[in-house]
PDB file of N, CA and C in Angstrom:
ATOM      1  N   UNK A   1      12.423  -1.650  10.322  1.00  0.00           N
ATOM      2  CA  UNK A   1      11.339  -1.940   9.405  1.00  0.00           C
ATOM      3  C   UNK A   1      11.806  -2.898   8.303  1.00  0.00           C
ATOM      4  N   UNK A   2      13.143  -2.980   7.543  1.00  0.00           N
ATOM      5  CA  UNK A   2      13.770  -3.495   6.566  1.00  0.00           C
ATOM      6  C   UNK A   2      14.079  -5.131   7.391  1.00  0.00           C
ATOM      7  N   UNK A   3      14.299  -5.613   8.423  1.00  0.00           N
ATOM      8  CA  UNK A   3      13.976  -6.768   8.655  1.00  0.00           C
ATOM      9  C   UNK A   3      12.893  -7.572   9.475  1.00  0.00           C
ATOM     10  N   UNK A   4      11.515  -6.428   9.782  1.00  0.00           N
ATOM     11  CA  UNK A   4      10.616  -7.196   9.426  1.00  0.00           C
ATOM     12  C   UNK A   4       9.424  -7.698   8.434  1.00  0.00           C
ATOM     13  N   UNK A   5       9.796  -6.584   7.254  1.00  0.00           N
ATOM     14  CA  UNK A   5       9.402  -7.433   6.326  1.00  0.00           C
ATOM     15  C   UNK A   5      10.213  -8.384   5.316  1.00  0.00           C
ATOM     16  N   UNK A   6      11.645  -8.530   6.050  1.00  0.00           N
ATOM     17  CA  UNK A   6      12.131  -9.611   5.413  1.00  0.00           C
ATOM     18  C   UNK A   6      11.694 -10.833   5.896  1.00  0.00           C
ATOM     19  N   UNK A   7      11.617 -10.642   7.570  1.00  0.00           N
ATOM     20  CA  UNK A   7      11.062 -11.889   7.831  1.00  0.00           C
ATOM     21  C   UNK A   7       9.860 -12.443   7.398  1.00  0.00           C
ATOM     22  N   UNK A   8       8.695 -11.051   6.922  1.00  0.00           N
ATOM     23  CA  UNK A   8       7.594 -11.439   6.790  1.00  0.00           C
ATOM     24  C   UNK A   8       7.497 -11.943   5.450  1.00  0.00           C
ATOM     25  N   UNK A   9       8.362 -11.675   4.030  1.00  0.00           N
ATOM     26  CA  UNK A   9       8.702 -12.069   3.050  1.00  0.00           C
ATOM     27  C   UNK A   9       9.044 -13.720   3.304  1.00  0.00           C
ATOM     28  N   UNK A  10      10.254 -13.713   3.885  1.00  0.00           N
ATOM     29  CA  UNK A  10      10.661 -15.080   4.124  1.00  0.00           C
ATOM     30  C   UNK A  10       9.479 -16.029   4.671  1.00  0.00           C
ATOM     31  N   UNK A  11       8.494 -15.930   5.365  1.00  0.00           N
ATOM     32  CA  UNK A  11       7.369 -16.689   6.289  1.00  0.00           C
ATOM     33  C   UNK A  11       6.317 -16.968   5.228  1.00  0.00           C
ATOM     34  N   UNK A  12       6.337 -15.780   4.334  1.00  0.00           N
ATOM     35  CA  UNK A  12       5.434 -16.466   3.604  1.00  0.00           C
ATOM     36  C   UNK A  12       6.048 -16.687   2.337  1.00  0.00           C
ATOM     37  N   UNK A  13       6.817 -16.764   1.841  1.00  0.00           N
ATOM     38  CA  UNK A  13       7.742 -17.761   1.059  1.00  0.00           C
ATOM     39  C   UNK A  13       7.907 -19.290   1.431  1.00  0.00           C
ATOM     40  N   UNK A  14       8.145 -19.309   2.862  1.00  0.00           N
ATOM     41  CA  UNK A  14       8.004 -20.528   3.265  1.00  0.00           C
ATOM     42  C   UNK A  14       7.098 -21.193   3.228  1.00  0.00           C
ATOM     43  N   UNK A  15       5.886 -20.950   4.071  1.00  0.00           N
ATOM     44  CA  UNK A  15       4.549 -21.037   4.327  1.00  0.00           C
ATOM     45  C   UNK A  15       3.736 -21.857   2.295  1.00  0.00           C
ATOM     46  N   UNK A  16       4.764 -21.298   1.546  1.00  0.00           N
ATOM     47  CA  UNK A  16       4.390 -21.905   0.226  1.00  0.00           C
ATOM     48  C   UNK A  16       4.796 -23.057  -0.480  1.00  0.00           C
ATOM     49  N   UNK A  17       6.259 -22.781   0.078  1.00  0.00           N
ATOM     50  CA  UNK A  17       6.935 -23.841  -0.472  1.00  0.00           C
ATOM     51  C   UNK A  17       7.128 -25.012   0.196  1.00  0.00           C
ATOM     52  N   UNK A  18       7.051 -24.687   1.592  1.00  0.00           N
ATOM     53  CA  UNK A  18       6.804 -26.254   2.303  1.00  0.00           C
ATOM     54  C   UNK A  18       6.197 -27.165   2.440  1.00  0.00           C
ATOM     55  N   UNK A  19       4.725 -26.851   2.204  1.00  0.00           N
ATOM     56  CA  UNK A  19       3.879 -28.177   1.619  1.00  0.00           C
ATOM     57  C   UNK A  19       4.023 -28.402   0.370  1.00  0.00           C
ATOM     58  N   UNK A  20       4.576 -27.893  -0.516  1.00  0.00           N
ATOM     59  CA  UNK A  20       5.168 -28.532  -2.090  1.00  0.00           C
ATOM     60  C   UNK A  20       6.351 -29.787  -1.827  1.00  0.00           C
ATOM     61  N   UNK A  21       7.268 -28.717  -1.137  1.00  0.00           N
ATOM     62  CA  UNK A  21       8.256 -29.794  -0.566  1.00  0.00           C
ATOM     63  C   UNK A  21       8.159 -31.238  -0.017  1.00  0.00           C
ATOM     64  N   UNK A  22       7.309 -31.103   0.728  1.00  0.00           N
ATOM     65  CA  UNK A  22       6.462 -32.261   1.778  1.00  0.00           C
ATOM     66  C   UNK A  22       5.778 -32.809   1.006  1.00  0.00           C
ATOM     67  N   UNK A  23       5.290 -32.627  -0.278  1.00  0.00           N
ATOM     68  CA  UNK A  23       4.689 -33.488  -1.030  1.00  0.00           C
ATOM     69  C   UNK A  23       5.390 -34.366  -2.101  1.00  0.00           C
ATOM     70  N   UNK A  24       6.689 -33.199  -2.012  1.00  0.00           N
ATOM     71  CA  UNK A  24       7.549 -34.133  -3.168  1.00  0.00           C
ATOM     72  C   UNK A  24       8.184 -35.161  -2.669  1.00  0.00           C
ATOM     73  N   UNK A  25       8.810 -35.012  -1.765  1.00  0.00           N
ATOM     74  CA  UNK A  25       9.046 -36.284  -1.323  1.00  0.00           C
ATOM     75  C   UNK A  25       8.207 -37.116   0.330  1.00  0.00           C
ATOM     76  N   UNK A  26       7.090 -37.083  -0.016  1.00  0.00           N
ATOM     77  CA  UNK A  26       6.103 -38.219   0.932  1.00  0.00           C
ATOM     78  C   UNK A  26       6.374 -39.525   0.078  1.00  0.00           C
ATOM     79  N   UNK A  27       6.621 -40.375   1.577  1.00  0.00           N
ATOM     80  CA  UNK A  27       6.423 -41.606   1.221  1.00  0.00           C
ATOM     81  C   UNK A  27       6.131 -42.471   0.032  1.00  0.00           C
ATOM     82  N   UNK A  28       4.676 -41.910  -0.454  1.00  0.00           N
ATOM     83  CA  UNK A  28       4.227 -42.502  -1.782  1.00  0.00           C
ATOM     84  C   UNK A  28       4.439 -41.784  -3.391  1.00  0.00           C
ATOM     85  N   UNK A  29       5.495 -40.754  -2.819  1.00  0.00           N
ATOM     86  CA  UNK A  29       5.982 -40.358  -4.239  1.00  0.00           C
ATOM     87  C   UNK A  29       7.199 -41.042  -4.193  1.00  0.00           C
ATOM     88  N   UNK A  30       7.792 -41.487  -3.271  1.00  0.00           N
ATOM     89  CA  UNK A  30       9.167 -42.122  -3.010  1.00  0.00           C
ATOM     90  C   UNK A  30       9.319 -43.237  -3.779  1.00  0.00           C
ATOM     91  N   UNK A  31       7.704 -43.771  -3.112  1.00  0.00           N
ATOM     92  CA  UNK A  31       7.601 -45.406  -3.426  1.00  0.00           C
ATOM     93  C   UNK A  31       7.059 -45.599  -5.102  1.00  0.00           C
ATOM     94  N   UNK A  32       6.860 -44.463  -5.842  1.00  0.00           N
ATOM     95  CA  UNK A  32       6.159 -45.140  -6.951  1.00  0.00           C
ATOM     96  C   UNK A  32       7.470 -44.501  -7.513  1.00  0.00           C
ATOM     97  N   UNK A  33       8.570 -43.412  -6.970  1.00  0.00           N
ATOM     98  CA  UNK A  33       9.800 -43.012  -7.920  1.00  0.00           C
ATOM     99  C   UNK A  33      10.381 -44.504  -7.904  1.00  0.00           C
ATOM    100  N   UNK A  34      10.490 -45.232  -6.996  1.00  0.00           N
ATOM    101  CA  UNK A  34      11.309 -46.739  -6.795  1.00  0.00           C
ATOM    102  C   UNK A  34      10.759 -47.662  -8.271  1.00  0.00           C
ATOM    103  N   UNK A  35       9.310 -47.668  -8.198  1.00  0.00           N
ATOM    104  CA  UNK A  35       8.344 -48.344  -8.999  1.00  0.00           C
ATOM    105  C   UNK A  35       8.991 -48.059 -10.560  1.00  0.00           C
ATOM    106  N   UNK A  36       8.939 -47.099 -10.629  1.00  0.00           N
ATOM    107  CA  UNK A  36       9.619 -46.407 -12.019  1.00  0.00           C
ATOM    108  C   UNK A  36      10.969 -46.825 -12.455  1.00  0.00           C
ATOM    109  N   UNK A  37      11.943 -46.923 -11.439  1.00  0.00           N
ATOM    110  CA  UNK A  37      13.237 -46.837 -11.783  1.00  0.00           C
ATOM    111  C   UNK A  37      13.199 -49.024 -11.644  1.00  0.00           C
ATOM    112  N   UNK A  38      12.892 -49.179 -10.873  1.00  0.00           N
ATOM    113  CA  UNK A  38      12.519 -50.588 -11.130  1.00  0.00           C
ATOM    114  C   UNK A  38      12.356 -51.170 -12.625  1.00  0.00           C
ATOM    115  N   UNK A  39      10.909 -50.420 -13.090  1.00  0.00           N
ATOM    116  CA  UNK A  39      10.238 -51.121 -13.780  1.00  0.00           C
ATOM    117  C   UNK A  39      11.286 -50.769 -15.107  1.00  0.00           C
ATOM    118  N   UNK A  40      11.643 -49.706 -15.569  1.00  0.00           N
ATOM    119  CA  UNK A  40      12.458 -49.298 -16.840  1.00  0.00           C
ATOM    120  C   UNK A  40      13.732 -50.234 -16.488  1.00  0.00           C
ATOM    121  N   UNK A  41      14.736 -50.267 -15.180  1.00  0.00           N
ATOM    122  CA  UNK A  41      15.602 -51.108 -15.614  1.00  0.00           C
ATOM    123  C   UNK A  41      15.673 -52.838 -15.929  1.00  0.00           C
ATOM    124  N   UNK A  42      14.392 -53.109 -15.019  1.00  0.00           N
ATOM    125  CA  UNK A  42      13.880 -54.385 -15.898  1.00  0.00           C
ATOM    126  C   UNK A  42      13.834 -54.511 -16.882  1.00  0.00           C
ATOM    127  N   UNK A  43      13.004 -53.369 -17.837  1.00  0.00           N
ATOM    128  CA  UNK A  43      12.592 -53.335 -19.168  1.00  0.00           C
ATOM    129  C   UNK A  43      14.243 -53.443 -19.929  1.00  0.00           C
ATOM    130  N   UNK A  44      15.014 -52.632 -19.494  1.00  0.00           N
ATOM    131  CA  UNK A  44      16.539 -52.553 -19.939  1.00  0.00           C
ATOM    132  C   UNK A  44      17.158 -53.828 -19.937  1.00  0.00           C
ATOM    133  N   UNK A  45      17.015 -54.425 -19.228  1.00  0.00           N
ATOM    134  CA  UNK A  45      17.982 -55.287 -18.647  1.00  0.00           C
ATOM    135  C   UNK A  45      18.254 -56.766 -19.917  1.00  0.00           C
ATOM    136  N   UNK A  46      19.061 -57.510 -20.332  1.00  0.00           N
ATOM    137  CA  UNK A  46      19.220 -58.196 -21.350  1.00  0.00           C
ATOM    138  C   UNK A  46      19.400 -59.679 -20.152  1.00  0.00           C
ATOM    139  N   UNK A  47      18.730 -59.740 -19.025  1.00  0.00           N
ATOM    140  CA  UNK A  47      18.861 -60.598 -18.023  1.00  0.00           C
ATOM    141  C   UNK A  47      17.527 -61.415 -18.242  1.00  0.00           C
ATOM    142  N   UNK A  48      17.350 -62.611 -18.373  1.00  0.00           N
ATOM    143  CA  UNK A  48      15.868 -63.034 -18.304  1.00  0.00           C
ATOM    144  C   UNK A  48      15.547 -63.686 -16.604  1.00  0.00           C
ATOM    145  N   UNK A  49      14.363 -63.346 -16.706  1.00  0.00           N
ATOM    146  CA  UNK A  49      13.685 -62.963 -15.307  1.00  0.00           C
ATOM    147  C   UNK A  49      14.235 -62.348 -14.251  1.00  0.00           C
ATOM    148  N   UNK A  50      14.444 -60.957 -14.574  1.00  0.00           N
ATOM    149  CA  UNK A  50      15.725 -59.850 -14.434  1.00  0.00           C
ATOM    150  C   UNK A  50      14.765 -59.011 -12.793  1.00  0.00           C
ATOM    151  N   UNK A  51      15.273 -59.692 -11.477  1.00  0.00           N
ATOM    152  CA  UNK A  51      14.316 -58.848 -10.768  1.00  0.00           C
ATOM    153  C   UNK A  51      15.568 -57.974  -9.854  1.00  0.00           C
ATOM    154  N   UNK A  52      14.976 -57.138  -9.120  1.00  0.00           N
ATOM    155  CA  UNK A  52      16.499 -55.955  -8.455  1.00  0.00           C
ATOM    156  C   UNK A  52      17.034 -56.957  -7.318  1.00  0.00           C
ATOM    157  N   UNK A  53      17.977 -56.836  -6.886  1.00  0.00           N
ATOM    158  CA  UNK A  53      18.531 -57.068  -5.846  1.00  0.00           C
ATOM    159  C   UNK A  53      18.907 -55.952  -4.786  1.00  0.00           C
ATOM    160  N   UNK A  54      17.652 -56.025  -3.767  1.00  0.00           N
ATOM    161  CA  UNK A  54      17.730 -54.596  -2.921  1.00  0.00           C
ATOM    162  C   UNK A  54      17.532 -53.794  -3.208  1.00  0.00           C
ATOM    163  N   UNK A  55      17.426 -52.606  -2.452  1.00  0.00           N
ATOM    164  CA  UNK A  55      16.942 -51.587  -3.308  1.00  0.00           C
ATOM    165  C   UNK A  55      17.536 -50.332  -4.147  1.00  0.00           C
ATOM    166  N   UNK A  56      17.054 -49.474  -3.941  1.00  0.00           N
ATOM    167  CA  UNK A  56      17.675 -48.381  -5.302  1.00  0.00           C
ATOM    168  C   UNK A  56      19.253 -47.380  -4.494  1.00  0.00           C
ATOM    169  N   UNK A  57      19.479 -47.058  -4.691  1.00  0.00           N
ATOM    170  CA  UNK A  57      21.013 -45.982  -4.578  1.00  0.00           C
ATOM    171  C   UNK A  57      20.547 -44.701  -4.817  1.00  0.00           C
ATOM    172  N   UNK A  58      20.298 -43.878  -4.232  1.00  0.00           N
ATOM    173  CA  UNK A  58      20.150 -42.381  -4.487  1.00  0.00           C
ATOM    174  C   UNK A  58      21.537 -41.578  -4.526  1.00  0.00           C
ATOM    175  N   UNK A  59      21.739 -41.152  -5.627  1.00  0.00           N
ATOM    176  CA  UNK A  59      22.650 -40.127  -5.011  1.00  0.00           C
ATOM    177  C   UNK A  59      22.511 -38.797  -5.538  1.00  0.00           C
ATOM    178  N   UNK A  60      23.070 -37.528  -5.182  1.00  0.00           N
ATOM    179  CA  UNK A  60      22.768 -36.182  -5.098  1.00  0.00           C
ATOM    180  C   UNK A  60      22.790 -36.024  -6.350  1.00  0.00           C
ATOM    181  N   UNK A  61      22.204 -34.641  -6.388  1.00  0.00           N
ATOM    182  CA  UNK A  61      21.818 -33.955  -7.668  1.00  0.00           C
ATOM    183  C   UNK A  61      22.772 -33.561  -7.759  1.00  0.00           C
ATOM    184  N   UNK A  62      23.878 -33.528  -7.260  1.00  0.00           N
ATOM    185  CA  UNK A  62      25.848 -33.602  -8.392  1.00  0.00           C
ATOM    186  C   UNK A  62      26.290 -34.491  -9.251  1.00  0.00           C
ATOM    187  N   UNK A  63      25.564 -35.527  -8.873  1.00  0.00           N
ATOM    188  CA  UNK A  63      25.324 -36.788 -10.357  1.00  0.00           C
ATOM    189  C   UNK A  63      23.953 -37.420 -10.233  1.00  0.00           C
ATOM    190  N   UNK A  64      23.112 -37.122 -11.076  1.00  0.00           N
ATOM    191  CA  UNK A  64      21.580 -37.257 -10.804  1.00  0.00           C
ATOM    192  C   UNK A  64      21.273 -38.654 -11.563  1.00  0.00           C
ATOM    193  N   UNK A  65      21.590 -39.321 -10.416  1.00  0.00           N
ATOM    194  CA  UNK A  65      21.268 -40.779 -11.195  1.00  0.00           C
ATOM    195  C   UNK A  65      21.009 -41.807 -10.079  1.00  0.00           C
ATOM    196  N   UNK A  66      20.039 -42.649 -10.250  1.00  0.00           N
ATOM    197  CA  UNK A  66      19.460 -43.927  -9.536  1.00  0.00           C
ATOM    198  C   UNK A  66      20.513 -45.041  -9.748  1.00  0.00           C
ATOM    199  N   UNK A  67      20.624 -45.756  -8.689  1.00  0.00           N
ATOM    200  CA  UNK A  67      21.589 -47.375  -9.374  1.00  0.00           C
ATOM    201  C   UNK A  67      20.225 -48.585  -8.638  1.00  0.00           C
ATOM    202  N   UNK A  68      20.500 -48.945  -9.197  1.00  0.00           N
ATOM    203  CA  UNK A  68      20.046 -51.030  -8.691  1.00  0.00           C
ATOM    204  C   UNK A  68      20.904 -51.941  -9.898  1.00  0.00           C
ATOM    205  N   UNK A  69      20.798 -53.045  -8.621  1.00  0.00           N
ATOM    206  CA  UNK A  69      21.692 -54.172  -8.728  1.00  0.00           C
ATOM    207  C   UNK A  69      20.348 -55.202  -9.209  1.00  0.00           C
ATOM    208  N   UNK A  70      20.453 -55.761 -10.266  1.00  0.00           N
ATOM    209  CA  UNK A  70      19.558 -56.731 -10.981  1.00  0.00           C
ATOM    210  C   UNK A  70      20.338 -58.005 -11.027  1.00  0.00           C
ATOM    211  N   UNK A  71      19.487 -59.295 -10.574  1.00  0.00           N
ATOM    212  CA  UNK A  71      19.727 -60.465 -11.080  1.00  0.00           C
ATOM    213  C   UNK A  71      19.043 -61.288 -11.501  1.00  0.00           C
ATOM    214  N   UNK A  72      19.294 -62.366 -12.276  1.00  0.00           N
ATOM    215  CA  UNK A  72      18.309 -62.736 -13.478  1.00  0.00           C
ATOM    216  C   UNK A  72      19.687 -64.154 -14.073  1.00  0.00           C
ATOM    217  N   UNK A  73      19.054 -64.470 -15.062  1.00  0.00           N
ATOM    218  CA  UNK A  73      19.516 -65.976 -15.556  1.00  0.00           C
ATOM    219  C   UNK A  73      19.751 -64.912 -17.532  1.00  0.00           C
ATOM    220  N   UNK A  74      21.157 -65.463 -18.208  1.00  0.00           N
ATOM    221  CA  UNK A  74      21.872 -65.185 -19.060  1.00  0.00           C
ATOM    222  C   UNK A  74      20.604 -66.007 -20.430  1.00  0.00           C
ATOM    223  N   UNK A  75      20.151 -65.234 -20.830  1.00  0.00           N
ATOM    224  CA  UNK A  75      19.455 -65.915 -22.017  1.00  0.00           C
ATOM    225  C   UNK A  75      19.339 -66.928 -23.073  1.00  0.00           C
ATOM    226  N   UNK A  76      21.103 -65.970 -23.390  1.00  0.00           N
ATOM    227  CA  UNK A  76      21.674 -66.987 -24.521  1.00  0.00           C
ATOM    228  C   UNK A  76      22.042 -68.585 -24.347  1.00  0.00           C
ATOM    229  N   UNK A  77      21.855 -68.648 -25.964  1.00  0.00           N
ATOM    230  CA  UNK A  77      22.089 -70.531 -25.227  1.00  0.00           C
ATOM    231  C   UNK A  77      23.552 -70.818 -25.080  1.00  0.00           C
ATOM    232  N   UNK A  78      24.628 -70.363 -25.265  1.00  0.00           N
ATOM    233  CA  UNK A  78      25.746 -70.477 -24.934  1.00  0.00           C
ATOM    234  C   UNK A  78      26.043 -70.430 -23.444  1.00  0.00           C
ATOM    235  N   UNK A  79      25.269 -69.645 -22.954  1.00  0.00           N
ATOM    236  CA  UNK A  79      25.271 -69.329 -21.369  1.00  0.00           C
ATOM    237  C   UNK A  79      25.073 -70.267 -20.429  1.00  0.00           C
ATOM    238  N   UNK A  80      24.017 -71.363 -20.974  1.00  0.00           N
ATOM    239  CA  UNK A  80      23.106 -71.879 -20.253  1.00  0.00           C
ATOM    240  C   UNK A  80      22.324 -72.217 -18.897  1.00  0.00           C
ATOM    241  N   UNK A  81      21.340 -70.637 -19.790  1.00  0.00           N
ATOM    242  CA  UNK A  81      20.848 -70.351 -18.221  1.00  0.00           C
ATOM    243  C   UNK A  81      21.877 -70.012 -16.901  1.00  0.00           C
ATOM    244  N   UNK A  82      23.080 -69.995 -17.166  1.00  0.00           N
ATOM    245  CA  UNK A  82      23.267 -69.346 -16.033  1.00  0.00           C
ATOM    246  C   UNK A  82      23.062 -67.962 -15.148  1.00  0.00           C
ATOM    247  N   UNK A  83      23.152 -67.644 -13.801  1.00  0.00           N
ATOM    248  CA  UNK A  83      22.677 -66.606 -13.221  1.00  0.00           C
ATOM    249  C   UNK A  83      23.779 -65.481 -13.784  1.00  0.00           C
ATOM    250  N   UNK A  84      23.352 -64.175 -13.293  1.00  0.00           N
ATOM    251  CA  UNK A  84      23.659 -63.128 -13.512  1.00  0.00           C
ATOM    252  C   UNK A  84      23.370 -62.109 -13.013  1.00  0.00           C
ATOM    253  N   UNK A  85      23.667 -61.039 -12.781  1.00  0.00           N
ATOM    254  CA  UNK A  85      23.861 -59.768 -12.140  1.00  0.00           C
ATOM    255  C   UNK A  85      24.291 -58.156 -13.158  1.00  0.00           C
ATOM    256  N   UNK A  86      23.127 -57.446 -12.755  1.00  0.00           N
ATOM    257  CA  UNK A  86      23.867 -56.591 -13.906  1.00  0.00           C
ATOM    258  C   UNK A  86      23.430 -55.009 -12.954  1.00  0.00           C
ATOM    259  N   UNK A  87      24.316 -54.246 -13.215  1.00  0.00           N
ATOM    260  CA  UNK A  87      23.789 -52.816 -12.871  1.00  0.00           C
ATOM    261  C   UNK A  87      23.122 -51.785 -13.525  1.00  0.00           C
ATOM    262  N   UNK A  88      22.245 -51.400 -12.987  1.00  0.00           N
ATOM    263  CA  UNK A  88      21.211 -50.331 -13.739  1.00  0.00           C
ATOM    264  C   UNK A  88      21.488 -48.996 -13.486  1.00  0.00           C
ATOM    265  N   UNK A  89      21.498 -48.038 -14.248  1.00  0.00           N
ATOM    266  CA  UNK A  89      21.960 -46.892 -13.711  1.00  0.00           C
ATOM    267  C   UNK A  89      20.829 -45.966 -14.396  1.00  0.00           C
ATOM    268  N   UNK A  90      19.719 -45.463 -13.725  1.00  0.00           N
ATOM    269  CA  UNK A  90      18.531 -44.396 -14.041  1.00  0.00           C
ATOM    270  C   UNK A  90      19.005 -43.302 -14.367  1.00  0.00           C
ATOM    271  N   UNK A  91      19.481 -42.540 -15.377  1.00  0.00           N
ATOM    272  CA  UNK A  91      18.866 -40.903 -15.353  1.00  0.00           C
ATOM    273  C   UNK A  91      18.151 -40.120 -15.280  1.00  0.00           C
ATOM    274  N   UNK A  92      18.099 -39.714 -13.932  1.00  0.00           N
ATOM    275  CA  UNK A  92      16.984 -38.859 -13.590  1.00  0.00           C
ATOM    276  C   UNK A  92      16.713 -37.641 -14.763  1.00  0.00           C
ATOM    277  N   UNK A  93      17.644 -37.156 -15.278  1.00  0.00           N
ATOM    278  CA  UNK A  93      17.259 -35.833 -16.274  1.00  0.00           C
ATOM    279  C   UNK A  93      16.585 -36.522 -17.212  1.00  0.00           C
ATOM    280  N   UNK A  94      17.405 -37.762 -18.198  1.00  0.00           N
ATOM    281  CA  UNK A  94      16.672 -38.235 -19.328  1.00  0.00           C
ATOM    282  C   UNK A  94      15.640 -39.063 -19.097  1.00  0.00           C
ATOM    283  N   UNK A  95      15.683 -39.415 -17.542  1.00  0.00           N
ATOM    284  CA  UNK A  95      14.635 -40.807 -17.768  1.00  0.00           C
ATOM    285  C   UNK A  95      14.443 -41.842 -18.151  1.00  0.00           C
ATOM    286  N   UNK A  96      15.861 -42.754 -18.069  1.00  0.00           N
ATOM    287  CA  UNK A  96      16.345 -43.925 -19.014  1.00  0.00           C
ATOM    288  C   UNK A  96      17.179 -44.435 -18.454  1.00  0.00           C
ATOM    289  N   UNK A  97      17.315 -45.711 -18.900  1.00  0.00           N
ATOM    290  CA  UNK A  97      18.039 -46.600 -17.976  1.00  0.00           C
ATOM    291  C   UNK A  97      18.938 -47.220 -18.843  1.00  0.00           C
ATOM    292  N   UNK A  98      20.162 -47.570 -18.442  1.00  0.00           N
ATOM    293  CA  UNK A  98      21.016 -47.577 -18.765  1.00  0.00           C
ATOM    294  C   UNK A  98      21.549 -49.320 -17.769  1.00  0.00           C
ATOM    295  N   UNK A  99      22.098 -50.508 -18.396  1.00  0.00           N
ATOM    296  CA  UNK A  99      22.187 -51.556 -18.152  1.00  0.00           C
ATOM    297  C   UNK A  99      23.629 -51.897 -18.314  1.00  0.00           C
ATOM    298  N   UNK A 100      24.478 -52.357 -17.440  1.00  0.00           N
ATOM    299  CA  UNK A 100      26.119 -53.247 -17.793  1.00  0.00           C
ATOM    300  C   UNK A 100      26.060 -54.403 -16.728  1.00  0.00           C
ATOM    301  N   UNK A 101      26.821 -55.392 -17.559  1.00  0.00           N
ATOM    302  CA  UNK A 101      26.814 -56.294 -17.060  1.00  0.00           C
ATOM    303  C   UNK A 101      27.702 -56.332 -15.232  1.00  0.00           C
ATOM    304  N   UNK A 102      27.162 -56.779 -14.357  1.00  0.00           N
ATOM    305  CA  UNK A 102      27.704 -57.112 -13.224  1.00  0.00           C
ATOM    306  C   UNK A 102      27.987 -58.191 -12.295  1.00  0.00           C
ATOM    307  N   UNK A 103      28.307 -58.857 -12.937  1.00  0.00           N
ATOM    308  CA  UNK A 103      28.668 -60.453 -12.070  1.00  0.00           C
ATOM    309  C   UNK A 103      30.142 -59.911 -10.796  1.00  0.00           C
ATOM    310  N   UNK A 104      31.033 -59.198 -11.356  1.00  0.00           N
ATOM    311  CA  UNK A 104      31.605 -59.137 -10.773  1.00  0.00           C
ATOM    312  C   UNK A 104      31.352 -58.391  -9.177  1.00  0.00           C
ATOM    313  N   UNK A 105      30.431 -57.609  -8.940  1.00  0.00           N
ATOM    314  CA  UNK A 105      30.142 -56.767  -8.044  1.00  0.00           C
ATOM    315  C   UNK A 105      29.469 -57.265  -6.735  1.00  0.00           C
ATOM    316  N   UNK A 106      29.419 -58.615  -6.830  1.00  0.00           N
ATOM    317  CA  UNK A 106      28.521 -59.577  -5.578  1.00  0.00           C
ATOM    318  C   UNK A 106      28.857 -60.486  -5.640  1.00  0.00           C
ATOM    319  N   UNK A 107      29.520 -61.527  -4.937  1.00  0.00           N
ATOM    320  CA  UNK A 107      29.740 -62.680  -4.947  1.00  0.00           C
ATOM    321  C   UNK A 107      28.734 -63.596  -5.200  1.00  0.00           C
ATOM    322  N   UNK A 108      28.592 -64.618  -6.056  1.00  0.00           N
ATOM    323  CA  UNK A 108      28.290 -65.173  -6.674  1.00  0.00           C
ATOM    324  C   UNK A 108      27.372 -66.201  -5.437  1.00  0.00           C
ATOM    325  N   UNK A 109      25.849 -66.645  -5.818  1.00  0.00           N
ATOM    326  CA  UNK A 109      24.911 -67.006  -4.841  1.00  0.00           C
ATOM    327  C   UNK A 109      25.304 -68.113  -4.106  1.00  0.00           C
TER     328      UNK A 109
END
């Protein structure tokens, strides 16, 4: 009796949490989490006309953070206009993006 209402516990435990699951990550929550982490490290970025290069880096919730690779043209007039590359690094907990410079990380166009 003690394991079938564990199973029956477990089935409908499941039965609840799996279309939550399935919703959190469908396709179009994927695609507007991309949209997000995009759009803030643009906003971050000290690159003018700062767009990603490829797409985002997921990695596990043991370090909960997004990366993209941004490139864009150096503002300052000392620079002039030259290209540039910088890395974005999202925190998923805070929600903020975080910008360093990256020329070195891609060979140069």
């Amino acid at each position: 009796m003690g394991k079938a209402m564990f199973a029956k516990g477990f089935f409908m435990v499941f039965g609840v949490l799996a279309p939550i699951a399935a919703q959190a990550s469908s396709p179009d929550a994927w695609a507007e989490y991309e949209q997000t982490v995009v759009k803030a490290c643009v906003a971050a970025s000290g690159l003018k006309d700062a767009k990603p290069v490829g797409r985002t880096i997921q990695y596990d919730d043991r370090v909960p953070v997004t990366a993209l690779v941004l490139a864009g043209r150096y503002p300052q007039a000392h620079m002039k206009n030259a290209p540039g590359r910088e890395l974005c690094v999202w925190d998923r907990k805070a929600k903020k993006a975080y910008v360093s410079e990256a020329d070195q990380l891609l060979p140069k166009p």
